[in-house]
Protein backbone atom coordinates (compact mmCIF):
# COMPACT_ATOMS: atom_id res chain seq x y z
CA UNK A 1 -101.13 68.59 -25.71
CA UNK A 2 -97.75 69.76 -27.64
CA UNK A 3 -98.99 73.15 -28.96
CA UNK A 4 -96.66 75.15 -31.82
CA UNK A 5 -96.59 78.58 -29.88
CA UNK A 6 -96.08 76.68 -26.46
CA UNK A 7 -93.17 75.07 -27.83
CA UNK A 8 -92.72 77.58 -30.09
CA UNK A 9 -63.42 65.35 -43.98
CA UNK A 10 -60.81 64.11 -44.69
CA UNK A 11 -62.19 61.54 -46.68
CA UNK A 12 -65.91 60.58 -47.74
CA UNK A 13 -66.20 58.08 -44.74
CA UNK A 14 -64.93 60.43 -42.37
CA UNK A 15 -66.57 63.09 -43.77
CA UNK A 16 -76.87 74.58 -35.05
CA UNK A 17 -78.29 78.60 -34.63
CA UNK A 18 -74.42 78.56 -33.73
CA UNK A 19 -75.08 78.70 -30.21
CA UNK A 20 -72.30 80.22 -28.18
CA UNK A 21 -71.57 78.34 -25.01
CA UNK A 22 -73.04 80.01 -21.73
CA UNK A 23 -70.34 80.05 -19.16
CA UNK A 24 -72.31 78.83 -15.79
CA UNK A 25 -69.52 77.85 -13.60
CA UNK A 26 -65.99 76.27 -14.58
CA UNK A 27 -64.45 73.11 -13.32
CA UNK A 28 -60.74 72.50 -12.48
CA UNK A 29 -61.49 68.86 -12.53
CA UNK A 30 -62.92 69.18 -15.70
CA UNK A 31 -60.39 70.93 -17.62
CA UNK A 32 -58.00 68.65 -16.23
CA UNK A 33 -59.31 65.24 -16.88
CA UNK A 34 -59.06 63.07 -20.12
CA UNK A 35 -62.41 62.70 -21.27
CA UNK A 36 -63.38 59.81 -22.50
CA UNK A 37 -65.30 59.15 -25.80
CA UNK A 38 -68.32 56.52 -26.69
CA UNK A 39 -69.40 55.89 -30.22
CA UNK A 40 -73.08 54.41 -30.37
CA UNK A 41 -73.84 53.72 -34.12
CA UNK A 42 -70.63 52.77 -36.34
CA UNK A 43 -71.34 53.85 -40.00
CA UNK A 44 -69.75 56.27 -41.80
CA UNK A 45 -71.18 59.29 -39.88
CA UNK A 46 -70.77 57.84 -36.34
CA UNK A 47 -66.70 57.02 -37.72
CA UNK A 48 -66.55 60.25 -38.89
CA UNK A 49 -67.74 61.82 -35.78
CA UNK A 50 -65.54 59.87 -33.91
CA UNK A 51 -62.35 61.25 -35.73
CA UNK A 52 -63.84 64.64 -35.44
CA UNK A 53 -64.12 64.20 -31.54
CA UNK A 54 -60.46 63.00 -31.02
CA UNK A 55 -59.44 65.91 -32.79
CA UNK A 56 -61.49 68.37 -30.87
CA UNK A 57 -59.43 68.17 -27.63
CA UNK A 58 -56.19 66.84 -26.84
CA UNK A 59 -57.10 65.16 -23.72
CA UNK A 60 -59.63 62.76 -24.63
CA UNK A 61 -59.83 59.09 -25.47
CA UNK A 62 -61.61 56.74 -27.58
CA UNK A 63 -62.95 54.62 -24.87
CA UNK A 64 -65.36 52.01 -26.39
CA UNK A 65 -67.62 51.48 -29.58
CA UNK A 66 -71.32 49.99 -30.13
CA UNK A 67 -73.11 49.16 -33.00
CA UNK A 68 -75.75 46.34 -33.96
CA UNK A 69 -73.17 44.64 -36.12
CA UNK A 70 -69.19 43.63 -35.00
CA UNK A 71 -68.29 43.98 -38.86
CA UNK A 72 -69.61 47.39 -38.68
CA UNK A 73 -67.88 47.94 -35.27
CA UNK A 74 -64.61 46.76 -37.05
CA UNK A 75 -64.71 48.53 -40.12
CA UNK A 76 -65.57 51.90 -38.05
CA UNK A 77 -62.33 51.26 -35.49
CA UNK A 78 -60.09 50.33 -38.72
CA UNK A 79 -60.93 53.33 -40.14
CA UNK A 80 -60.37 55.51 -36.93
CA UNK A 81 -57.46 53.94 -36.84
CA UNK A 82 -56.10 54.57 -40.41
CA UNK A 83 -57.19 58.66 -40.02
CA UNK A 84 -54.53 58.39 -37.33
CA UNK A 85 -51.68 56.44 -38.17
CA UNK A 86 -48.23 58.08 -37.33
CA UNK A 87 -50.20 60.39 -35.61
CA UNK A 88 -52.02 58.75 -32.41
CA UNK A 89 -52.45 55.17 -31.37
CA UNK A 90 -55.69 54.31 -31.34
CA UNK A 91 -56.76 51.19 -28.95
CA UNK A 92 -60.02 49.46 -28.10
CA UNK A 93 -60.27 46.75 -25.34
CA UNK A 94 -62.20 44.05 -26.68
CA UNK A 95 -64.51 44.17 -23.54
CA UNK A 96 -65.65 47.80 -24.24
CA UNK A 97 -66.61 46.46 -27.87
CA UNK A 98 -70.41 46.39 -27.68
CA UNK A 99 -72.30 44.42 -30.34
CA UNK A 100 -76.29 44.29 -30.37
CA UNK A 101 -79.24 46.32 -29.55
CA UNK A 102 -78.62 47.24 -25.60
CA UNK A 103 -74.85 47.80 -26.71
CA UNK A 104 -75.51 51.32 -26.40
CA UNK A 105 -75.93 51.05 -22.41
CA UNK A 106 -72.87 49.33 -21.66
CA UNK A 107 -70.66 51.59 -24.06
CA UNK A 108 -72.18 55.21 -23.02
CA UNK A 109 -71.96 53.86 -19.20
CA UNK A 110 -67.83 53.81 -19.50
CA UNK A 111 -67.82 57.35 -21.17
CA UNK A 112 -68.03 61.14 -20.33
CA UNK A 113 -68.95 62.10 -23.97
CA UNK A 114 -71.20 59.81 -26.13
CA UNK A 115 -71.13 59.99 -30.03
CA UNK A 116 -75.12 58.63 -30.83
CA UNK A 117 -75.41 58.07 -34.69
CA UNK A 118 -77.10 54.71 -35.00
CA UNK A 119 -80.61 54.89 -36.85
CA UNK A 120 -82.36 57.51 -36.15
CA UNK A 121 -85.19 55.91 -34.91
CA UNK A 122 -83.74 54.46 -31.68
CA UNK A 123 -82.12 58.48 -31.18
CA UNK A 124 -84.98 59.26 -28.24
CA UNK A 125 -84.36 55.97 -26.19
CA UNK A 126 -80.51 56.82 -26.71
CA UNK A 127 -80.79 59.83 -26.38
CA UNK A 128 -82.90 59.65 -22.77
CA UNK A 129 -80.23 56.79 -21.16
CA UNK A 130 -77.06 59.16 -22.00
CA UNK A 131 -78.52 62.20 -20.13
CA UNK A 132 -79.93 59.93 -17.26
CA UNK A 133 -75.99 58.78 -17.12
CA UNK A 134 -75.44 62.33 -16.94
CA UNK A 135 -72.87 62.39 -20.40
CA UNK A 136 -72.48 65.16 -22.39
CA UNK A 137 -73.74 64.21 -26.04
CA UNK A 138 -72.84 64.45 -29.54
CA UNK A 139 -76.18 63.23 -31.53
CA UNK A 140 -76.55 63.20 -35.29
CA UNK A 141 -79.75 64.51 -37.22
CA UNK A 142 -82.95 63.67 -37.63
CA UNK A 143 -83.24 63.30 -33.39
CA UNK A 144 -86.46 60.98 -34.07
CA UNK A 145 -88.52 59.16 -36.85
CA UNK A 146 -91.98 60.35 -35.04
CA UNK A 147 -93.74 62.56 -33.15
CA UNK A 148 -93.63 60.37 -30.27
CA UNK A 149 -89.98 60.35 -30.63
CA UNK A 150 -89.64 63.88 -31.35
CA UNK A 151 -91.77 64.48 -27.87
CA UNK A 152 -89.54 61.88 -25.78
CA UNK A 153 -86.34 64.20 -26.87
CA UNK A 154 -88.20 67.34 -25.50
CA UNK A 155 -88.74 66.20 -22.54
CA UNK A 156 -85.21 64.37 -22.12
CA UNK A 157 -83.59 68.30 -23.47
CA UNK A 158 -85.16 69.25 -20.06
CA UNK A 159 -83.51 66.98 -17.93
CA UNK A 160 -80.22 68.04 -20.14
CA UNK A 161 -80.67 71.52 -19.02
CA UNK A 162 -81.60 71.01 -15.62
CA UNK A 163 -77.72 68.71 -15.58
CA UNK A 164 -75.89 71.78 -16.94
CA UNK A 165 -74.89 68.86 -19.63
CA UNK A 166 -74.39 70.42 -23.10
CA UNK A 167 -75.53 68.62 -26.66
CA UNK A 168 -74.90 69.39 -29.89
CA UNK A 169 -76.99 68.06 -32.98
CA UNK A 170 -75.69 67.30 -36.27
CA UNK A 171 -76.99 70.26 -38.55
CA UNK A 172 -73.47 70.98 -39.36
CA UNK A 173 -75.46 74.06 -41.27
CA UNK A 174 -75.54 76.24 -37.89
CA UNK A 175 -71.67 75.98 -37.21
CA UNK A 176 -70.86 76.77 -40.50
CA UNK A 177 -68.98 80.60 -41.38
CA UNK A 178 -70.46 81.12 -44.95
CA UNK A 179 -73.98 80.45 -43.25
CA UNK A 180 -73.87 82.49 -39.63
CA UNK A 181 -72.27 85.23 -42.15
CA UNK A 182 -75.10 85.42 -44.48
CA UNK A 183 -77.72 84.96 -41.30
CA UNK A 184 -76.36 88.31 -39.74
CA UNK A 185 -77.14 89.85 -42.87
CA UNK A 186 -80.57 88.75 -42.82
CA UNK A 187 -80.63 89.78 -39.32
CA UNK A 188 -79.46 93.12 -39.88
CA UNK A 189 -82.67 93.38 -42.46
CA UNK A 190 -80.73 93.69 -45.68
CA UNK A 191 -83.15 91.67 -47.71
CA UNK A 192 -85.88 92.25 -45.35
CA UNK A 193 -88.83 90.44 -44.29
CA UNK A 194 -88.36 86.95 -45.88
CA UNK A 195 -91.64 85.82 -47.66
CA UNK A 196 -91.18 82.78 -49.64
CA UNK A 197 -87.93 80.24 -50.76
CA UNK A 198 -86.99 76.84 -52.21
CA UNK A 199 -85.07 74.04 -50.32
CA UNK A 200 -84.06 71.64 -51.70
CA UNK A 201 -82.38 68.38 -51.81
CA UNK A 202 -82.27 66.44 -55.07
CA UNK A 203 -80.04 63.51 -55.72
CA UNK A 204 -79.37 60.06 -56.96
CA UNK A 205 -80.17 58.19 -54.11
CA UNK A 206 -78.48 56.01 -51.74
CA UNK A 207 -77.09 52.28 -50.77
CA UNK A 208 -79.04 49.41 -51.43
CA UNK A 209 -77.61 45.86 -49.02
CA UNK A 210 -78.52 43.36 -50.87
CA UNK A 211 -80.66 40.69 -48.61
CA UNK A 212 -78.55 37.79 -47.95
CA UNK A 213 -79.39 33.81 -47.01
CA UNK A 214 -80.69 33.05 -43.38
CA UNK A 215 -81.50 36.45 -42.75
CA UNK A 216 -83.70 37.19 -40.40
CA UNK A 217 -86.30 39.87 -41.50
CA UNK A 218 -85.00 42.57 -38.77
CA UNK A 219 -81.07 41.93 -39.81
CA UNK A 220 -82.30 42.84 -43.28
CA UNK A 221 -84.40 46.17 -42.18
CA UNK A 222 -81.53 46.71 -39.86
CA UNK A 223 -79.09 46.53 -42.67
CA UNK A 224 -81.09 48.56 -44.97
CA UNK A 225 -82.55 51.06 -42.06
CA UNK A 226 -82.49 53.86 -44.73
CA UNK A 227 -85.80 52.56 -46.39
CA UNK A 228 -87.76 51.52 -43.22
CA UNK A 229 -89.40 54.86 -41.65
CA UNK A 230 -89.11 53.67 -38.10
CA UNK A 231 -85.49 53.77 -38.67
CA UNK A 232 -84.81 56.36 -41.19
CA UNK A 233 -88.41 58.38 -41.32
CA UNK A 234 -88.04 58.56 -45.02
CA UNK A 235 -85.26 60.93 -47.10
CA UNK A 236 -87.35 64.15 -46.38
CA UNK A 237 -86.75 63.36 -42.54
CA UNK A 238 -83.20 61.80 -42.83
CA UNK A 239 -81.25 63.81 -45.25
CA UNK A 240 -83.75 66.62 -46.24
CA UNK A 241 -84.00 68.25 -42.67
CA UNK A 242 -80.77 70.13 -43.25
CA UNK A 243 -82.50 72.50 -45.75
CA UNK A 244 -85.72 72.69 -43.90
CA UNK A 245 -83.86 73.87 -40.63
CA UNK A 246 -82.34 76.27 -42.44
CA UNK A 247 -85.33 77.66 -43.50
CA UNK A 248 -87.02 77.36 -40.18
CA UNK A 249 -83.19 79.08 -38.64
CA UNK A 250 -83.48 82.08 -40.57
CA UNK A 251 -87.25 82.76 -40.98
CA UNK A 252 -86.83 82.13 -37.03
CA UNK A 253 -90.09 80.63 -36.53
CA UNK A 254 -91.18 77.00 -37.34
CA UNK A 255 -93.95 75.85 -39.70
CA UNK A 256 -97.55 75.93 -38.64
CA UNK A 257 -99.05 73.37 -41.14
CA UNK A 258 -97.99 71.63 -44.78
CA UNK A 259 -99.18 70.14 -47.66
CA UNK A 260 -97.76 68.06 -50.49
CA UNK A 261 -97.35 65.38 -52.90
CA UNK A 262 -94.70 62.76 -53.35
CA UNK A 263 -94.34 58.79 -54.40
CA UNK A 264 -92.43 56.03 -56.02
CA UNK A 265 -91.76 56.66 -59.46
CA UNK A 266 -87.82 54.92 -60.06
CA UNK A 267 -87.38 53.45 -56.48
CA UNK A 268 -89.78 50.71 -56.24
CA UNK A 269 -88.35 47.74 -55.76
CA UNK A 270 -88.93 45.39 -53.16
CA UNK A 271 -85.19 46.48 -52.16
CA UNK A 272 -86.55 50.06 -51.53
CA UNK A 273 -88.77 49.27 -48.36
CA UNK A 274 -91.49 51.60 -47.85
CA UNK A 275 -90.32 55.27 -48.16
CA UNK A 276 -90.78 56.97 -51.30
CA UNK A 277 -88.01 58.50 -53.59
CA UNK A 278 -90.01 62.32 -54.16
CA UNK A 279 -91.32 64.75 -51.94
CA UNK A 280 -92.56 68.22 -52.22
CA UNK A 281 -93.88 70.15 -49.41
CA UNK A 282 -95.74 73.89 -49.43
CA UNK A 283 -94.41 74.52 -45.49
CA UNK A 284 -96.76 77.84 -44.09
CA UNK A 285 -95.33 79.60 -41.42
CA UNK A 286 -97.27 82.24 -39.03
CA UNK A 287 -95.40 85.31 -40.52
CA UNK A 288 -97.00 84.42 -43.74
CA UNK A 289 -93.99 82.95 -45.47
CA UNK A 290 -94.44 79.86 -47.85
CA UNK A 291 -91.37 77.76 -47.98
CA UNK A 292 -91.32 75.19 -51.12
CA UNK A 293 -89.44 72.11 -50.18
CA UNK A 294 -88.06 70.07 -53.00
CA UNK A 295 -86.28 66.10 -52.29
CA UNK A 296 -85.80 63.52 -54.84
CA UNK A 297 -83.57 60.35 -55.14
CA UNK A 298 -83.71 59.61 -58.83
CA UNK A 299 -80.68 58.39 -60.99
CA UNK A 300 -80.33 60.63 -64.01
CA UNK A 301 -82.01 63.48 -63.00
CA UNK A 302 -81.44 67.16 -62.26
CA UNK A 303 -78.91 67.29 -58.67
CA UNK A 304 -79.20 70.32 -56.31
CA UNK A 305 -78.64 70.96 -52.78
CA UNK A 306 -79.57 74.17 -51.55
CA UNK A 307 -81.41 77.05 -50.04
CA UNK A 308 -83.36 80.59 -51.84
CA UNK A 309 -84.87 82.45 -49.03
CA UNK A 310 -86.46 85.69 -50.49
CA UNK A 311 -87.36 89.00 -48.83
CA UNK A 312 -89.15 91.97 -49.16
CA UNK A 313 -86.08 94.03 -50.14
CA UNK A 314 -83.78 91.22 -52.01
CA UNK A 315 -82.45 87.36 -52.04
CA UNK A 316 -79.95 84.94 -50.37
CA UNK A 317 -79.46 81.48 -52.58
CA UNK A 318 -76.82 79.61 -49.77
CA UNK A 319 -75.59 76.21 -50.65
CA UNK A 320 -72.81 74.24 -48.56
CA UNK A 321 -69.54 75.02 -51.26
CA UNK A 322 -68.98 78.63 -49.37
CA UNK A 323 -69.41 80.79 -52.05
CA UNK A 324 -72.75 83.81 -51.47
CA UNK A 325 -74.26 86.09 -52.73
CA UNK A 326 -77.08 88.40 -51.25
CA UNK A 327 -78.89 89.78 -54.15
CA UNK A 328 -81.45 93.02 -54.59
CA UNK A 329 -84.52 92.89 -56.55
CA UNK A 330 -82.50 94.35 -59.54
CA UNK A 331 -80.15 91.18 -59.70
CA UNK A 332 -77.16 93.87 -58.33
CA UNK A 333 -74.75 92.23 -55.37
CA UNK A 334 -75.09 93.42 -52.22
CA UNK A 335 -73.13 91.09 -50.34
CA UNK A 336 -70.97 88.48 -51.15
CA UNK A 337 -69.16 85.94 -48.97
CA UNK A 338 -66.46 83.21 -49.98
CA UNK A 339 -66.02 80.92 -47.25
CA UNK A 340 -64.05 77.73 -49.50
CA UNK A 341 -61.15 77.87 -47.42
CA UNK A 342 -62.91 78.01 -44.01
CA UNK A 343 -62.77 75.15 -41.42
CA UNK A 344 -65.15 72.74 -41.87
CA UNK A 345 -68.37 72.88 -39.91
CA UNK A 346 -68.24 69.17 -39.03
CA UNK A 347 -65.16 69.97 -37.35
CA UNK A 348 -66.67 73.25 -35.54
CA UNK A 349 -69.15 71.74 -33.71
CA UNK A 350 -67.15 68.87 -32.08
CA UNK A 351 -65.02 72.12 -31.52
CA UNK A 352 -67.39 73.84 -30.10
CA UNK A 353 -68.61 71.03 -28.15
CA UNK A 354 -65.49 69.77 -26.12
CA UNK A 355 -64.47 73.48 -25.34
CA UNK A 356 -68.17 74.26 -24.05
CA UNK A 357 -67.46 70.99 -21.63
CA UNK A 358 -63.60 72.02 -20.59
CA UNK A 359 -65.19 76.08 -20.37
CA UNK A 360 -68.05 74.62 -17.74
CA UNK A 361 -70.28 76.01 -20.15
CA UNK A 362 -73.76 75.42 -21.38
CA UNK A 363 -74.72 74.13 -25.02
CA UNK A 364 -77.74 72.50 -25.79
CA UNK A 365 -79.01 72.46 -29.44
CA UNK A 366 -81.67 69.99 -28.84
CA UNK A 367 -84.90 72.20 -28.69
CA UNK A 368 -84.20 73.24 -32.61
CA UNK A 369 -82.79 69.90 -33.39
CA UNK A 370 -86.43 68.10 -32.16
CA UNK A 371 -88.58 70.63 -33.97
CA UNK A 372 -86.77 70.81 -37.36
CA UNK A 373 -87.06 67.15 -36.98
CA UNK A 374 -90.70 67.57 -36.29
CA UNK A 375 -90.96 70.23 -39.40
CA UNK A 376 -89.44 67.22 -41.76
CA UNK A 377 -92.15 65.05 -40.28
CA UNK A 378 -94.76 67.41 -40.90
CA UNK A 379 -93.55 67.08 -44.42
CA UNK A 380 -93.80 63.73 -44.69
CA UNK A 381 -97.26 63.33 -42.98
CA UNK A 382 -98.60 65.95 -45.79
CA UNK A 383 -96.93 63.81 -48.66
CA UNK A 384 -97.86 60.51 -47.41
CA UNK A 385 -101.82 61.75 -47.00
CA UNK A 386 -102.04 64.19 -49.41
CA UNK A 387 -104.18 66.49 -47.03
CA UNK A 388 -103.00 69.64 -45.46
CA UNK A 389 -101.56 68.89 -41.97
CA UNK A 390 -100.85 71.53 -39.28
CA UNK A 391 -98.35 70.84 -36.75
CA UNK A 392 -100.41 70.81 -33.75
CA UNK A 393 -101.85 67.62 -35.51
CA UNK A 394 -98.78 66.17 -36.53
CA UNK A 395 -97.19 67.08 -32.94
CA UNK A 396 -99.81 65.48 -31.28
CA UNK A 397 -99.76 62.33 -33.47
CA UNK A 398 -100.30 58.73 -32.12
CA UNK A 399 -97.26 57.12 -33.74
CA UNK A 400 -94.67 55.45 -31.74
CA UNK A 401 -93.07 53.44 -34.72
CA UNK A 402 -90.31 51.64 -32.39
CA UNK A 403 -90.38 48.10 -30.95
CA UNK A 404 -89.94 48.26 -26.84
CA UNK A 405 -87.81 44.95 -27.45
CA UNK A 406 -86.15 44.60 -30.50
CA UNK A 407 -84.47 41.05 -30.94
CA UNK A 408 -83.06 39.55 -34.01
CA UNK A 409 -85.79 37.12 -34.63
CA UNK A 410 -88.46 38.98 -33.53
CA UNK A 411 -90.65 40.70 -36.23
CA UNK A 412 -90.33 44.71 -37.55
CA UNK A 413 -92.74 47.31 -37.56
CA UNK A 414 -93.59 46.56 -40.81
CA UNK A 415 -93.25 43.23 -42.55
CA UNK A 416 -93.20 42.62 -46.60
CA UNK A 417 -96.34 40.33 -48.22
CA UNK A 418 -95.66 37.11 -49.78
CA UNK A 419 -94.06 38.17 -52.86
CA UNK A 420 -91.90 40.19 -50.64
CA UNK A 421 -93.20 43.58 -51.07
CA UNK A 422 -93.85 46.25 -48.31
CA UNK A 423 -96.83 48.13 -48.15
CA UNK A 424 -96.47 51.93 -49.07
CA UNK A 425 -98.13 55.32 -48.09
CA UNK A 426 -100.85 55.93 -50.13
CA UNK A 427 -102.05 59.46 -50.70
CA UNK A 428 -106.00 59.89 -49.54
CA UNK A 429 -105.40 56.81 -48.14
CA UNK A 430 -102.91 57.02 -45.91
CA UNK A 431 -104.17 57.97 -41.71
CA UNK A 432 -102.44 60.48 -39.61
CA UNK A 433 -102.63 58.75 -36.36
């Protein structure tokens, strides 16, 4: 049984706690060698990464690229590419271009670093194979779409430590200056014991791929992973963990149950899979703080993307622009940072990353990466039921989501009815496995 308390850019396609590298033992061979690069996933974050990576370190190389899809495997390496002209030449052999589901195997097998950013839901199994390999690993957020998932990663984060081989996770949040300022604040008690706050993440939404002739039911989920929870795990899980792991980062504890409410109110087409398009969470932690967690993807409405943590002795409202202020209960400043020209964090951590590998060091951000993962999931087990859900439960939950064998004719997790319609959570309804 998983117990809480035992476990307790440079343009929009390119576009942790900060977790200083423990020096174990340093390499010569190491910081000598050119270290070569694997991209699983090639979408906009895996490109991005990718150019992030290559500027990281001067002696590395772009060794090979996988993805499901060869146009998305082109578009990706064109765009690398085009970040670099005049700059660095930027080659792929055609045999280290990897296209389909096991591509991932043959393209982390040729590297020393491995870029994962494909759906989140195959994260664990990718996750797991790297680490066996013995590569060091850059993986974006959410780590899982499930608790089995979440679990597999645990256990792999083991094996990661036991290799000396460091990880980062994609909660740019943790590498970022305005952020690790404020936290030291907090740290230092100057609003002082945090009791409640809002996160939130409220948008328009996201890309809809429009389902095209021939296509086979898992090309189309494939294609549009971003509404199919066991490749996305829903908004709250996908995009919405960056405020929650704030929360969880600063109150320095993770949630110990949640309830909510959430549905389909604008998003409900049969273009729109299964996830819904508003969530709002009550997250209880064992301090006694309530967190109030806030996610919407409605066109039209009210946008905002940010954190209000509150304290005994004053406020903190962070958002991701650089600019904040630490408040008292009187509404006078007590600290202020303005971090607009600072380096951007989704730089820092491939930064970070590559100089923890050349240093020998030790970075590993996967423990907080899984369970802020698990805290989003949480969230969405307590919108999709409607009950109140603690996180032993949702830890322990029956729900491996992913295929063992995925194949482009065989059949999805879930599959639409007749009139092509997928079936969605229901609240009172819905079963916590």
């Amino acid at each position: 049984m998983f117990r809480r308390r035992s476990f307790l850019k440079s343009s929009s396609l390119i576009a942790g706690g900060l977790v200083l590298p423990k020096l174990t033992f340093k390499s010569k061979k190491t910081n000598q060698k050119k270290l070569k690069i694997a991209v699983v996933g090639c979408g906009g974050r895996g490109t991005g990464a990718a150019v992030q990576a290559l500027r990281a370190d001067n002696n590395v190389e772009l060794i090979a690229l996988a993805d499901a899809f060869k146009d998305r495997l082109e578009m990706s390496l064109n765009a690398i590419k085009d970040e670099f002209a005049g700059e660095k030449e930027i080659n792929i052999k055609e045999k280290n271009k990897f296209v389909g589901f096991d591509a991932y195997e043959k393209a982390i097998d040729k590297s020393d670093v491995v870029i994962l950013a494909s759906p989140p839901g195959f994260r664990p199994s990718h996750f797991e194979y790297a680490i066996n390999k013995n590569k060091h690993v850059f993986m974006e957020k959410p780590v899982a779409t499930d608790a089995h998932g979440v679990r597999q990663v645990l256990e792999t984060a083991k094996v990661a430590n036991q290799k000396k081989l460091n990880v980062v996770v994609g909660l740019q949040r943790r590498y970022q200056y305005s952020y690790l300022n404020i936290l030291k604040q907090v740290r230092r008690g100057v609003i002082g014991k945090i009791t409640s706050g809002q996160v939130r993440w409220n948008s328009s939404g996201v890309w809809v791929k429009e389902r095209q002739p021939n296509q086979t039911e898992m090309e189309y989920q494939m294609r549009n992973w971003y509404y199919f929870n066991w490749l996305c795990g829903d908004h709250i899980v996908e995009q919405h963990i960056h405020n929650i792991d704030v929360a969880n980062w600063f109150i320095n504890e993770y949630p110990i149950s949640a309830q909510g409410m959430g549905g389909r109110e604008v998003r409900k087409g049969k273009d729109h899979g299964e996830i819904f398009d508003h969530h709002f969470v009550e997250f209880k932690y064992a301090s006694g703080a309530t967190i109030s967690s806030q996610c919407r993807h409605q066109p039209g409405t009210h946008r905002q993307v940010n954190e209000l943590l509150v304290g005994t002795k004053g406020k903190v409202n962070i958002n991701n622009k650089g600019i904040v202020n630490i408040e008292d209960h009187g509404g006078n400043i007590i600290h202020t940072y303005d971090g607009r020209k600072d380096e951007s964090p989704y730089q820092i951590e491939h930064n970070r990353l590559f100089k923890s590998i050349r240093d020998g060091g030790h970075l590993n951000d996967t423990e907080y990466g899984a369970k802020s993962t698990m805290s989003a999931i949480l969230g969405r087990m307590a919108t999709y039921s409607g009950k109140l859900v603690t996180w032993d439960e949702a830890m322990n939950a029956n729900d491996n989501m992913i295929p063992e064998n995925p194949s482009w004719d065989s059949n999805p997790p879930v599959m639409p009815d007749k009139n092509g319609i997928y079936k969605i959570p229901v609240p009172g309804e819905y079963k916590i496995s």
